[in-house]
PDB file of N, CA and C in Angstrom:
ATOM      1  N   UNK A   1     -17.526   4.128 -14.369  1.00  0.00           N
ATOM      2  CA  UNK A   1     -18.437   5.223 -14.179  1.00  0.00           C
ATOM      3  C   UNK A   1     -17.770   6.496 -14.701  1.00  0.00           C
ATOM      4  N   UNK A   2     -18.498   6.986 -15.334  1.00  0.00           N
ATOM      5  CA  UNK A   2     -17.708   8.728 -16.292  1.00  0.00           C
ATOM      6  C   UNK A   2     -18.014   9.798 -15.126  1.00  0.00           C
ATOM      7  N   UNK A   3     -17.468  10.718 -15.088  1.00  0.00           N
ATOM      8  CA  UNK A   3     -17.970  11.703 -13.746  1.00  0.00           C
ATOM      9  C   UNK A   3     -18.951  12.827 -13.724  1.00  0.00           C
ATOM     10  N   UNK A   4     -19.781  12.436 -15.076  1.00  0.00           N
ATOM     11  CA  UNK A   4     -21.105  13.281 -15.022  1.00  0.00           C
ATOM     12  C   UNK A   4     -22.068  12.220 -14.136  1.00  0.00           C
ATOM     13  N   UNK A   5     -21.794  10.602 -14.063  1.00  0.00           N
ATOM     14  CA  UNK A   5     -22.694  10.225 -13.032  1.00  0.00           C
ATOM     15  C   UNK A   5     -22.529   9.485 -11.630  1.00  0.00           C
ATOM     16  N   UNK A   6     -20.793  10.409 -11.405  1.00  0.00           N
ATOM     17  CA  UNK A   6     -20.266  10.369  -9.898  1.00  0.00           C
ATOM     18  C   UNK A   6     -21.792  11.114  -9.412  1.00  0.00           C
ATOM     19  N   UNK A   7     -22.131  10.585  -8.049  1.00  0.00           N
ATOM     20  CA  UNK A   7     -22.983  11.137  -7.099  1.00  0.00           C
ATOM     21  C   UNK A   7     -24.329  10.813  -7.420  1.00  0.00           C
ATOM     22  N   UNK A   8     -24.557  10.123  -8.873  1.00  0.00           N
ATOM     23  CA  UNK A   8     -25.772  10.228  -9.586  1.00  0.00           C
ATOM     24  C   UNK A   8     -26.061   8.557  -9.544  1.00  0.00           C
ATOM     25  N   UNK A   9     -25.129   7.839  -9.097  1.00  0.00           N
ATOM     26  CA  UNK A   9     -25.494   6.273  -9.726  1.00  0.00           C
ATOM     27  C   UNK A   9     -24.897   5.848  -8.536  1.00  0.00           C
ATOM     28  N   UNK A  10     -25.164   4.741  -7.859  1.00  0.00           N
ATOM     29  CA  UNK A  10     -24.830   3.937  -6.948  1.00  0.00           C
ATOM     30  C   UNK A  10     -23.690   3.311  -7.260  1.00  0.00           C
ATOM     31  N   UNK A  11     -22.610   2.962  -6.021  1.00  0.00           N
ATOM     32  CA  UNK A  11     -21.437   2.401  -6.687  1.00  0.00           C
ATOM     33  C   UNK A  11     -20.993   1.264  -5.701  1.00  0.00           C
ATOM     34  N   UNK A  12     -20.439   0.099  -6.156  1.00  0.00           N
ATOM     35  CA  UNK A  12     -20.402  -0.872  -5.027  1.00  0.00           C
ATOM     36  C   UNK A  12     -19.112  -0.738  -5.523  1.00  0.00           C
ATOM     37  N   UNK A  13     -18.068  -1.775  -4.450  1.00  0.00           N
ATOM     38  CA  UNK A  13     -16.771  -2.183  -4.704  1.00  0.00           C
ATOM     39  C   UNK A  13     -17.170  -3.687  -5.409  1.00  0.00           C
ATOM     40  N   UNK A  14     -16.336  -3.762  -6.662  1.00  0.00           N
ATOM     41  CA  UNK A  14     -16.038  -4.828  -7.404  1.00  0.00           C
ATOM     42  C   UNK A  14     -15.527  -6.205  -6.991  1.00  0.00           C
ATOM     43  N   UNK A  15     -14.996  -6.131  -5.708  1.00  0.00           N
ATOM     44  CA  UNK A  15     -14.637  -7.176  -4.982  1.00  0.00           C
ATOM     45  C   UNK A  15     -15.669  -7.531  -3.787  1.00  0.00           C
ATOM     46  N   UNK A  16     -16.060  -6.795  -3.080  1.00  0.00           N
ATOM     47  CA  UNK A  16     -16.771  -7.365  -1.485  1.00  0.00           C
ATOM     48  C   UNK A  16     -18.301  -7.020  -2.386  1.00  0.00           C
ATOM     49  N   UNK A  17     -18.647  -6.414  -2.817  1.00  0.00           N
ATOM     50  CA  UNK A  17     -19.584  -5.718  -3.319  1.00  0.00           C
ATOM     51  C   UNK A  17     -20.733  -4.665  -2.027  1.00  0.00           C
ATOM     52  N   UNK A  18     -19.859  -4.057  -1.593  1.00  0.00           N
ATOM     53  CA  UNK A  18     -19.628  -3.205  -0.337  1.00  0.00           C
ATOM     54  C   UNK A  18     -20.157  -2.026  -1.126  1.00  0.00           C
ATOM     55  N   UNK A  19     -21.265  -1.019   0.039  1.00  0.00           N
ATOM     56  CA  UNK A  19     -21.202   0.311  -0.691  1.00  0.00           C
ATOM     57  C   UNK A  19     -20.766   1.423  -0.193  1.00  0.00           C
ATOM     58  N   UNK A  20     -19.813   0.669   0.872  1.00  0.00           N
ATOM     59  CA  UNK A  20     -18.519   1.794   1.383  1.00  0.00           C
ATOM     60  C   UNK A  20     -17.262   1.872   0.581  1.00  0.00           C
ATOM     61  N   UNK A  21     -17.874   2.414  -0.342  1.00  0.00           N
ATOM     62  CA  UNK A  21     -16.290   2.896  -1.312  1.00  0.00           C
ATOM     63  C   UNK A  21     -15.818   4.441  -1.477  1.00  0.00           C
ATOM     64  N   UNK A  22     -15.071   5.098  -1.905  1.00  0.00           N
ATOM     65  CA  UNK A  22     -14.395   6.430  -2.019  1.00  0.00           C
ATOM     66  C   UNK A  22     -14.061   6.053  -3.350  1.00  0.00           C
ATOM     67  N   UNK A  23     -14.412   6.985  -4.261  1.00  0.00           N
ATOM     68  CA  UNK A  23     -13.707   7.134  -5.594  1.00  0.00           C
ATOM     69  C   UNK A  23     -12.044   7.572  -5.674  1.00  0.00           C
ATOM     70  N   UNK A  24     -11.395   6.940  -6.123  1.00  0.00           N
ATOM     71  CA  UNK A  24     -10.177   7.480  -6.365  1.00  0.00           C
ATOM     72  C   UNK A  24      -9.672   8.343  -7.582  1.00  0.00           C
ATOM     73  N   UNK A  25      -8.956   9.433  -7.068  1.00  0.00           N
ATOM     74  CA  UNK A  25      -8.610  10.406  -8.463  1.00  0.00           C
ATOM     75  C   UNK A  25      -7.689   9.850  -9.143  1.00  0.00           C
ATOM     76  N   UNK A  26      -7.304   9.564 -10.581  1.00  0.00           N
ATOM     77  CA  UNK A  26      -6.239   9.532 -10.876  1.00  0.00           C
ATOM     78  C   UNK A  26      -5.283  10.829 -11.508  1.00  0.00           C
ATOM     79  N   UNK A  27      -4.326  10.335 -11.531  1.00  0.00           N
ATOM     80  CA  UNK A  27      -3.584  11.530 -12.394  1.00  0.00           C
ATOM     81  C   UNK A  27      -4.242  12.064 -13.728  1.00  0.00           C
ATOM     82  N   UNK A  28      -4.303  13.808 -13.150  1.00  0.00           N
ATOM     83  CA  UNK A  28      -4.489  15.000 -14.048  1.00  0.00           C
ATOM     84  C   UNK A  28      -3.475  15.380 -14.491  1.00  0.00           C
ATOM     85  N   UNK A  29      -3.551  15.803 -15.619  1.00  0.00           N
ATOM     86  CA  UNK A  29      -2.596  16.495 -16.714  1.00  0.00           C
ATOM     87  C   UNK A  29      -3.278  17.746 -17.159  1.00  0.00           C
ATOM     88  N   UNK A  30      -2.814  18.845 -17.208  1.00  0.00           N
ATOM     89  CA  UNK A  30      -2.932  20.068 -17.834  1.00  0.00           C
ATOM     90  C   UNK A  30      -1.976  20.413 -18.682  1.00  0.00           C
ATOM     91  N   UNK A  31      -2.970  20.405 -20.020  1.00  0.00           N
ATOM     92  CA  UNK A  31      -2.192  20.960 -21.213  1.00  0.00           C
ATOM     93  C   UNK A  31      -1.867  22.161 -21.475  1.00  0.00           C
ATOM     94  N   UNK A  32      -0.186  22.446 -21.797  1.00  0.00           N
ATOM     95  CA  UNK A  32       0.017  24.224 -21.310  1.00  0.00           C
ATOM     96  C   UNK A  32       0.831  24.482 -23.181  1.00  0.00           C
ATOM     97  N   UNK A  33       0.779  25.583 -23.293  1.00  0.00           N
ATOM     98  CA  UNK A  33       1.065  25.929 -24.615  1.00  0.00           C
ATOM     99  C   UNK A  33       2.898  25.701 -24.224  1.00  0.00           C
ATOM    100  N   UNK A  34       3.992  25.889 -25.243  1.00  0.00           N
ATOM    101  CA  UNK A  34       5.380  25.805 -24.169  1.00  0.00           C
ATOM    102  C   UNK A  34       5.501  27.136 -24.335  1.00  0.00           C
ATOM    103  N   UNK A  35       4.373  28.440 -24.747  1.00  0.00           N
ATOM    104  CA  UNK A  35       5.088  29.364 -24.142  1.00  0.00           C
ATOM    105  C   UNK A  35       4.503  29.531 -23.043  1.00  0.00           C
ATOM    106  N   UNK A  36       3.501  29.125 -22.482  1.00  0.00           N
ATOM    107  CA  UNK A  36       2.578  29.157 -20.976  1.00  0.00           C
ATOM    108  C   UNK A  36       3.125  28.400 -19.814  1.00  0.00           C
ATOM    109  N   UNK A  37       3.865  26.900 -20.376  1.00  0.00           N
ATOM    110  CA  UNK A  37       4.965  26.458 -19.770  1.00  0.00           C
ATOM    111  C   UNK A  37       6.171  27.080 -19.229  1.00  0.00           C
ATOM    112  N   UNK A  38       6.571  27.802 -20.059  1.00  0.00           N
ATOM    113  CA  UNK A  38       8.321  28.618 -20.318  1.00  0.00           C
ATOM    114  C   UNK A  38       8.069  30.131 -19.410  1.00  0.00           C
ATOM    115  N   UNK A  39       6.957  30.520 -19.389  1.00  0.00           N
ATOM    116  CA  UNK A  39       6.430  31.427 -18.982  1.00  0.00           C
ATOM    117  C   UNK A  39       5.764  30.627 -16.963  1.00  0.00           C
ATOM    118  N   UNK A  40       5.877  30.192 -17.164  1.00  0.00           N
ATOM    119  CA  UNK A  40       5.659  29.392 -15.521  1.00  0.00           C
ATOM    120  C   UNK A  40       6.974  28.946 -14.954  1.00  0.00           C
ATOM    121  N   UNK A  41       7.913  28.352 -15.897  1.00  0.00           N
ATOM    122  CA  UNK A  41       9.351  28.178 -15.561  1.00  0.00           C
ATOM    123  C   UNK A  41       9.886  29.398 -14.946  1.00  0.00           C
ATOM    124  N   UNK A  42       9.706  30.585 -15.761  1.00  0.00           N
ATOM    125  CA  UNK A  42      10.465  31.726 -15.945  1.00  0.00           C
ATOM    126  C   UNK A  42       9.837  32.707 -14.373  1.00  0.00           C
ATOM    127  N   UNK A  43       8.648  32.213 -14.024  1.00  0.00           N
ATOM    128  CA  UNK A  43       7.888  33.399 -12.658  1.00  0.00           C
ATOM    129  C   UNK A  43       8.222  31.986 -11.585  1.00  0.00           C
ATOM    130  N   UNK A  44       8.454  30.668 -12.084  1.00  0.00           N
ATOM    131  CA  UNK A  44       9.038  29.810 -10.267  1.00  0.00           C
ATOM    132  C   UNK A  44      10.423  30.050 -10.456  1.00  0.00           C
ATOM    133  N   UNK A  45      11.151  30.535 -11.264  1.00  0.00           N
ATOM    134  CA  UNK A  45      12.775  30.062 -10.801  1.00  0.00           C
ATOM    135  C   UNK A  45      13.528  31.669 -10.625  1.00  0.00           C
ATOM    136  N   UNK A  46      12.962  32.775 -10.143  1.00  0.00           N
ATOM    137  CA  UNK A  46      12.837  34.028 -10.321  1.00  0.00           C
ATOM    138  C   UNK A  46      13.874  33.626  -8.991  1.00  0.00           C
ATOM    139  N   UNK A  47      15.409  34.273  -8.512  1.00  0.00           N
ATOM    140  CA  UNK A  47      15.877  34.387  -7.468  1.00  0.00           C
ATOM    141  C   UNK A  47      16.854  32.832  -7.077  1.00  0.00           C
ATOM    142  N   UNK A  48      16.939  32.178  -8.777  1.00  0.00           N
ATOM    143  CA  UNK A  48      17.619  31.199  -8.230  1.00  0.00           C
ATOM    144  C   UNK A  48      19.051  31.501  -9.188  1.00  0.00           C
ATOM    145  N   UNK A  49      19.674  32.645  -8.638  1.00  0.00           N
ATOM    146  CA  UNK A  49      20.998  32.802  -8.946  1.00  0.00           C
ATOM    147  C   UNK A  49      21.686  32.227  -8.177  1.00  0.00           C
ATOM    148  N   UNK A  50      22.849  32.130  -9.151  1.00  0.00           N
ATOM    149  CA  UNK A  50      24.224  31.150  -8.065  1.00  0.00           C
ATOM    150  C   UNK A  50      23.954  29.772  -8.211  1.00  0.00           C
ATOM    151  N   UNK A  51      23.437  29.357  -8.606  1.00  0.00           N
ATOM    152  CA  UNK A  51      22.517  27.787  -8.810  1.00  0.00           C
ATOM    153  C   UNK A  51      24.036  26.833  -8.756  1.00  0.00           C
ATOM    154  N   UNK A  52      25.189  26.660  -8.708  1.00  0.00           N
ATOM    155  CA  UNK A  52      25.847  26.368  -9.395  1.00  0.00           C
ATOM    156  C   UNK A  52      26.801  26.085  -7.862  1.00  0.00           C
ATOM    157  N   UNK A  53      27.002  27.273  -6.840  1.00  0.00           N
ATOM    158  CA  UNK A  53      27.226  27.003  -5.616  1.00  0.00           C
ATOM    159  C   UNK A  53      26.475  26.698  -4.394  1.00  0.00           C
ATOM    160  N   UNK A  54      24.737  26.235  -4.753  1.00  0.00           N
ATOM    161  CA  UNK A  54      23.831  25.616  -4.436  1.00  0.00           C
ATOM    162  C   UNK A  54      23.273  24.767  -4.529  1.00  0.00           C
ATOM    163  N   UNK A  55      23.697  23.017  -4.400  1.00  0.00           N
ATOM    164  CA  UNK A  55      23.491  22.175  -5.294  1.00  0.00           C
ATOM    165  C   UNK A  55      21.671  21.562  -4.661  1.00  0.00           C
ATOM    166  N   UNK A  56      21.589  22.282  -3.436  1.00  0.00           N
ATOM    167  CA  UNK A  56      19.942  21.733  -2.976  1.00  0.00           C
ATOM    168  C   UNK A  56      18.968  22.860  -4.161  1.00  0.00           C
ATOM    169  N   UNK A  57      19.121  23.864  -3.778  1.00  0.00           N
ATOM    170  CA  UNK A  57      18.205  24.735  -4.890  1.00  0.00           C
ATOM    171  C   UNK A  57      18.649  24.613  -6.368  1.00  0.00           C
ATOM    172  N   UNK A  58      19.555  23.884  -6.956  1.00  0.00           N
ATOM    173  CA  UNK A  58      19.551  23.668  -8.436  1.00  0.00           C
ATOM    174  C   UNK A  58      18.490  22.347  -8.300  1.00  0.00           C
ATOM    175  N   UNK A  59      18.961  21.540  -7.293  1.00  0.00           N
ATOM    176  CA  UNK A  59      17.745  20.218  -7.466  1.00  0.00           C
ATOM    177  C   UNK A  59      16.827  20.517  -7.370  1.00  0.00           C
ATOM    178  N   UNK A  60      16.020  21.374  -6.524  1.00  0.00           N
ATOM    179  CA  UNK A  60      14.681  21.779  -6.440  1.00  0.00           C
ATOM    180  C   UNK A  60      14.532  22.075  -7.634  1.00  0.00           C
ATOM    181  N   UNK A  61      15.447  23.390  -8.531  1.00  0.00           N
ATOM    182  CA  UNK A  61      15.253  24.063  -9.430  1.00  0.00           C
ATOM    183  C   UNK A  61      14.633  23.278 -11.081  1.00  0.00           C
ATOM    184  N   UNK A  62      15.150  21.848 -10.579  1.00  0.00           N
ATOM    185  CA  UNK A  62      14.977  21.165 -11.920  1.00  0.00           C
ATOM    186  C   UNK A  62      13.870  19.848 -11.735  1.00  0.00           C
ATOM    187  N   UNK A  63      14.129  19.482 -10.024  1.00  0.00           N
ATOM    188  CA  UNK A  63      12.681  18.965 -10.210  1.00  0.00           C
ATOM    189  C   UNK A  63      11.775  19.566 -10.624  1.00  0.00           C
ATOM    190  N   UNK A  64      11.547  21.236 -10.209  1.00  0.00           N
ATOM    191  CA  UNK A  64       9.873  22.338 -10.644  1.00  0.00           C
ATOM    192  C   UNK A  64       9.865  21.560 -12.114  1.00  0.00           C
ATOM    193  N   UNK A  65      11.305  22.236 -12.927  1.00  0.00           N
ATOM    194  CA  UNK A  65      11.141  21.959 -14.143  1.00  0.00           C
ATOM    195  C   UNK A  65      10.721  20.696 -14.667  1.00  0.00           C
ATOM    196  N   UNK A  66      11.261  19.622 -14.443  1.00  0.00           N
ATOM    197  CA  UNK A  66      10.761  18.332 -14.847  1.00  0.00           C
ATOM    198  C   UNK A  66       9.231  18.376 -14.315  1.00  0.00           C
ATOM    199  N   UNK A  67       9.023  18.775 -13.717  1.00  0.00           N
ATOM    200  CA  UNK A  67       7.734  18.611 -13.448  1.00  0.00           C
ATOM    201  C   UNK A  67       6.536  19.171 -14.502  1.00  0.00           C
ATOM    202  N   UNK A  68       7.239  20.834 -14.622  1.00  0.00           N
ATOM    203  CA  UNK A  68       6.215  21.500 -15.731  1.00  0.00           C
ATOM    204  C   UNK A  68       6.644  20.742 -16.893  1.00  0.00           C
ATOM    205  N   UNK A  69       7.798  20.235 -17.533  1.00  0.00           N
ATOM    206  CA  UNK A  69       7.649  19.888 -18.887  1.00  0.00           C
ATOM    207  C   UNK A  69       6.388  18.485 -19.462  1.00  0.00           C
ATOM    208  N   UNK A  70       5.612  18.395 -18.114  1.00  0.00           N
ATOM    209  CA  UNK A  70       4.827  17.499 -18.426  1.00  0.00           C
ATOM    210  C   UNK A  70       5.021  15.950 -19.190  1.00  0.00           C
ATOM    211  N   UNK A  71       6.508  15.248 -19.376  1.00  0.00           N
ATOM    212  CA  UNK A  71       7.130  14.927 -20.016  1.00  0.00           C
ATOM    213  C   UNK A  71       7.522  13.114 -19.195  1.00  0.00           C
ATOM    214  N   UNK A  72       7.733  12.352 -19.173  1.00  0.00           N
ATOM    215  CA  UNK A  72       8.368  11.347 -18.509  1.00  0.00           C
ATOM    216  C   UNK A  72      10.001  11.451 -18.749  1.00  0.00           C
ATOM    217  N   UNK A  73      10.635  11.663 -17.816  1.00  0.00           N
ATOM    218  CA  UNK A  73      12.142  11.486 -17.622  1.00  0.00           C
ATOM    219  C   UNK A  73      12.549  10.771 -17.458  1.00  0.00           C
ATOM    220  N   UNK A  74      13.926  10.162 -17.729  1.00  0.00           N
ATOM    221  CA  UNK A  74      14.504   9.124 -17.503  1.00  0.00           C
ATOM    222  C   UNK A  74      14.458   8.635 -16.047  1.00  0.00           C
ATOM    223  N   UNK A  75      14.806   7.551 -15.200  1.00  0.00           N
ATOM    224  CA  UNK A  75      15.583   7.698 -13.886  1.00  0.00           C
ATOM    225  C   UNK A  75      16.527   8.255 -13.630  1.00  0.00           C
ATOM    226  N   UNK A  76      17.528   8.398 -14.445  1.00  0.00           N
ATOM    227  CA  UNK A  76      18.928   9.323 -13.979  1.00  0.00           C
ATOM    228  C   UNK A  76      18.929  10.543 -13.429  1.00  0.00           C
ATOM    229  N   UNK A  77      17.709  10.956 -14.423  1.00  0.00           N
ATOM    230  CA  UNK A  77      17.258  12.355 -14.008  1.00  0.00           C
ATOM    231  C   UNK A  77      16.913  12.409 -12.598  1.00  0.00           C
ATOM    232  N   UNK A  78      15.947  11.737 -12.255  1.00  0.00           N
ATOM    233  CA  UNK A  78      15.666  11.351 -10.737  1.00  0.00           C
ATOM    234  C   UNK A  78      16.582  11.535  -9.430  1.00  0.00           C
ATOM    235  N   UNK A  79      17.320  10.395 -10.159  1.00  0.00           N
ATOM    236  CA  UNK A  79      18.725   9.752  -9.197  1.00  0.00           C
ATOM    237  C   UNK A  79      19.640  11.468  -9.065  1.00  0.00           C
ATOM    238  N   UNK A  80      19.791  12.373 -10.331  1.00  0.00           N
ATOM    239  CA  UNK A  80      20.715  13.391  -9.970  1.00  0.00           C
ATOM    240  C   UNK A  80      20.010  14.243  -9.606  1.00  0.00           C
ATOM    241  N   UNK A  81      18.865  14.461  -9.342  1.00  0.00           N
ATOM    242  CA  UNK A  81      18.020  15.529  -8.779  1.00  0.00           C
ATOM    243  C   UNK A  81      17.908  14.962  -7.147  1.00  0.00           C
ATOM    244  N   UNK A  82      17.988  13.893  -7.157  1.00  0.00           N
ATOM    245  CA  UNK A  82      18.104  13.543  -5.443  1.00  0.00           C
ATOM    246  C   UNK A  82      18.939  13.538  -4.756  1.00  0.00           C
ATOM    247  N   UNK A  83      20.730  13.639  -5.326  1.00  0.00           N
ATOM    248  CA  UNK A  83      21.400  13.707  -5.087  1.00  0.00           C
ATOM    249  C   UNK A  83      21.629  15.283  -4.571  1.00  0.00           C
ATOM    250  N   UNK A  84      21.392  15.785  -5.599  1.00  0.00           N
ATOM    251  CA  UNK A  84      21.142  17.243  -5.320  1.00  0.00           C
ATOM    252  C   UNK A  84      20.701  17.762  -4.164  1.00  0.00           C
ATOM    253  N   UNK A  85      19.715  17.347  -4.022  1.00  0.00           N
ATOM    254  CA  UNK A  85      18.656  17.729  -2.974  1.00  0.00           C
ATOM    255  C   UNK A  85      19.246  17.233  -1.864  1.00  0.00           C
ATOM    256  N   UNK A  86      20.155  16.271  -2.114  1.00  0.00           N
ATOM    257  CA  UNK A  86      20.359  16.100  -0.078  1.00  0.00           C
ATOM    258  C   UNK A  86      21.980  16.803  -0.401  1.00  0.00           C
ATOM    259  N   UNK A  87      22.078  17.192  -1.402  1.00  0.00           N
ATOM    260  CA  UNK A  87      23.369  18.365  -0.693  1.00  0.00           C
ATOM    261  C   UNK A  87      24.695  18.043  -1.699  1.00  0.00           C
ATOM    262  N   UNK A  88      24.496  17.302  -2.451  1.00  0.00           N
ATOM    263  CA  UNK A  88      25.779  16.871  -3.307  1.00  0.00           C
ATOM    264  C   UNK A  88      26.370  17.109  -4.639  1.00  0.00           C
ATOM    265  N   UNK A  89      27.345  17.670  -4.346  1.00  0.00           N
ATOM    266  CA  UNK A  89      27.727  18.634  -5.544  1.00  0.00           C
ATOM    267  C   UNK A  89      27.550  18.206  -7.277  1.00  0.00           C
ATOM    268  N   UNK A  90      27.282  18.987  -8.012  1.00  0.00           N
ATOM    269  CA  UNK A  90      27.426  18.642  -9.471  1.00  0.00           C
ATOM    270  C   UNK A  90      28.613  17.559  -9.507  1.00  0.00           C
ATOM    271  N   UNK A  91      29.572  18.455  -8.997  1.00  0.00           N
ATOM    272  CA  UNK A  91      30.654  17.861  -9.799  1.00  0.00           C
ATOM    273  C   UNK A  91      30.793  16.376  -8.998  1.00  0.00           C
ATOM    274  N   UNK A  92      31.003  15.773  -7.571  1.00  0.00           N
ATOM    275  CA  UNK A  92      30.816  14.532  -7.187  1.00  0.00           C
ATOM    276  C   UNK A  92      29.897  13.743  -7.798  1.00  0.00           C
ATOM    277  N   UNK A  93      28.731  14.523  -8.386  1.00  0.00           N
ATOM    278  CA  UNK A  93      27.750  13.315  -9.322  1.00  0.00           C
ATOM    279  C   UNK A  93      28.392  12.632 -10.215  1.00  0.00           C
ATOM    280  N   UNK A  94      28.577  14.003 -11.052  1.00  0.00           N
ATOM    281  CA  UNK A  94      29.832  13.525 -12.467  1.00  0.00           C
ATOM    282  C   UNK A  94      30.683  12.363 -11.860  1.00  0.00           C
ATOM    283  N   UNK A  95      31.360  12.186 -11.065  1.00  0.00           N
ATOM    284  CA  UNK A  95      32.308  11.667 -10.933  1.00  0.00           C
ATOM    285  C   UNK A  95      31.931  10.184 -10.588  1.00  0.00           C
ATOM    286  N   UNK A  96      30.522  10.133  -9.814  1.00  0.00           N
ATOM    287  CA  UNK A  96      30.229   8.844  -9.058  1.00  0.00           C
ATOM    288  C   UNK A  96      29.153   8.264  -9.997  1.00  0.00           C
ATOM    289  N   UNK A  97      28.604   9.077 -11.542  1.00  0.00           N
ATOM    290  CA  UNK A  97      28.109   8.386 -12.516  1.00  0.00           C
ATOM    291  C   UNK A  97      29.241   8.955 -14.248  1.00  0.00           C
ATOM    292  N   UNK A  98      30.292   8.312 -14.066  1.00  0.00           N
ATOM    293  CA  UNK A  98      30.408   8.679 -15.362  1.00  0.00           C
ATOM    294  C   UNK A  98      30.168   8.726 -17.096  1.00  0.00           C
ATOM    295  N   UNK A  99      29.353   7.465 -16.727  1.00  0.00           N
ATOM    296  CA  UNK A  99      28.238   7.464 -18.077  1.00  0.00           C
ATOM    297  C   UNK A  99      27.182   8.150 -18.301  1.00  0.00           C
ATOM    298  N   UNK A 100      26.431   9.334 -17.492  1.00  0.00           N
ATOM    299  CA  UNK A 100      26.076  10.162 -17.594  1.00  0.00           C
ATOM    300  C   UNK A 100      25.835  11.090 -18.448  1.00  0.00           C
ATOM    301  N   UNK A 101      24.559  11.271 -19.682  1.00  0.00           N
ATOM    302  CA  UNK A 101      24.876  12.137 -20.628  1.00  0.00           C
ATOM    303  C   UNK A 101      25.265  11.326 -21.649  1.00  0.00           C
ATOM    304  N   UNK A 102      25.854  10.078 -22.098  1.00  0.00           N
ATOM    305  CA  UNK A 102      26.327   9.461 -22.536  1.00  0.00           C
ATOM    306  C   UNK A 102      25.070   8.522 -23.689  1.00  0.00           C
ATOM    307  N   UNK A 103      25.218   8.755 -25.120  1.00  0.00           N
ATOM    308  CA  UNK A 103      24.090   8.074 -25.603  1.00  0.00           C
ATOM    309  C   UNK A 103      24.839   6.932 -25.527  1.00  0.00           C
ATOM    310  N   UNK A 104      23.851   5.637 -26.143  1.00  0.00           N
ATOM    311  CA  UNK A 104      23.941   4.456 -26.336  1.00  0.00           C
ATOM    312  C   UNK A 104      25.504   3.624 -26.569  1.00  0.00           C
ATOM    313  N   UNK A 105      26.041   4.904 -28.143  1.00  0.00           N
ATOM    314  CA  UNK A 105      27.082   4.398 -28.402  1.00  0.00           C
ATOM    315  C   UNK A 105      28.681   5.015 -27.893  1.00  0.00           C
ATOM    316  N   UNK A 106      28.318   5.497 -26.588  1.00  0.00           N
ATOM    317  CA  UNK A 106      28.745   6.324 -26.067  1.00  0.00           C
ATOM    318  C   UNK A 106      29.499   7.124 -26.329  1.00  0.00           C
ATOM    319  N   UNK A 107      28.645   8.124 -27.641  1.00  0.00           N
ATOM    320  CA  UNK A 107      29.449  10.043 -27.365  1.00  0.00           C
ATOM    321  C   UNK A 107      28.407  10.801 -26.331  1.00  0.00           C
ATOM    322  N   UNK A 108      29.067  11.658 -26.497  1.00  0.00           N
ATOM    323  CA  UNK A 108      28.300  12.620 -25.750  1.00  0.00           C
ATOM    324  C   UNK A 108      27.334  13.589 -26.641  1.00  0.00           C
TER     325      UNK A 108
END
């Protein structure tokens, strides 16, 4: 069903053929220019000095970002942004992933 004829057309479930169903949203994407992006980066991360002796607000700081770059990230990215977030320093990451950063044939 397209959503000019949500509300307009009867809808059963595909399995019971039930007409107690709820439409589900899926994921929206908004397309941003990267200076409308860079410019949204630049008014959420306003007051995050020191980032560096704060390792929960650098994680926040880069989930926002991964988030606006609209982009799929690796897992690592993940894994060191969570680390972050519950309190753990840059530098212990480094240490407890040292392939990190590391392409394929491993330079840096």
């Amino acid at each position: 069903m397209t959503f000019n004829e949500y509300g307009n057309k009867k809808v059963f479930c595909r399995h019971c053929n039930s007409e107690n169903v709820r439409r589900r949203m899926t994921k929206v994407r908004i397309a941003k220019s990267d200076e409308n992006r860079a410019q949204s980066m630049a008014e959420d991360f306003t007051g995050f000095e020191n980032l560096e002796s704060d390792p929960q607000a650098l994680g926040h700081m880069m989930r926002k970002m991964g988030n606006e770059m609209g982009e799929d990230l690796p897992p690592e990215f993940d894994e060191v942004v969570d680390r972050l977030e519950s309190g753990q320093s840059a530098e212990d990451i480094e240490s407890a992933l040292p392939d990190l950063g590391k392409d394929t044939e491993g330079d840096e």
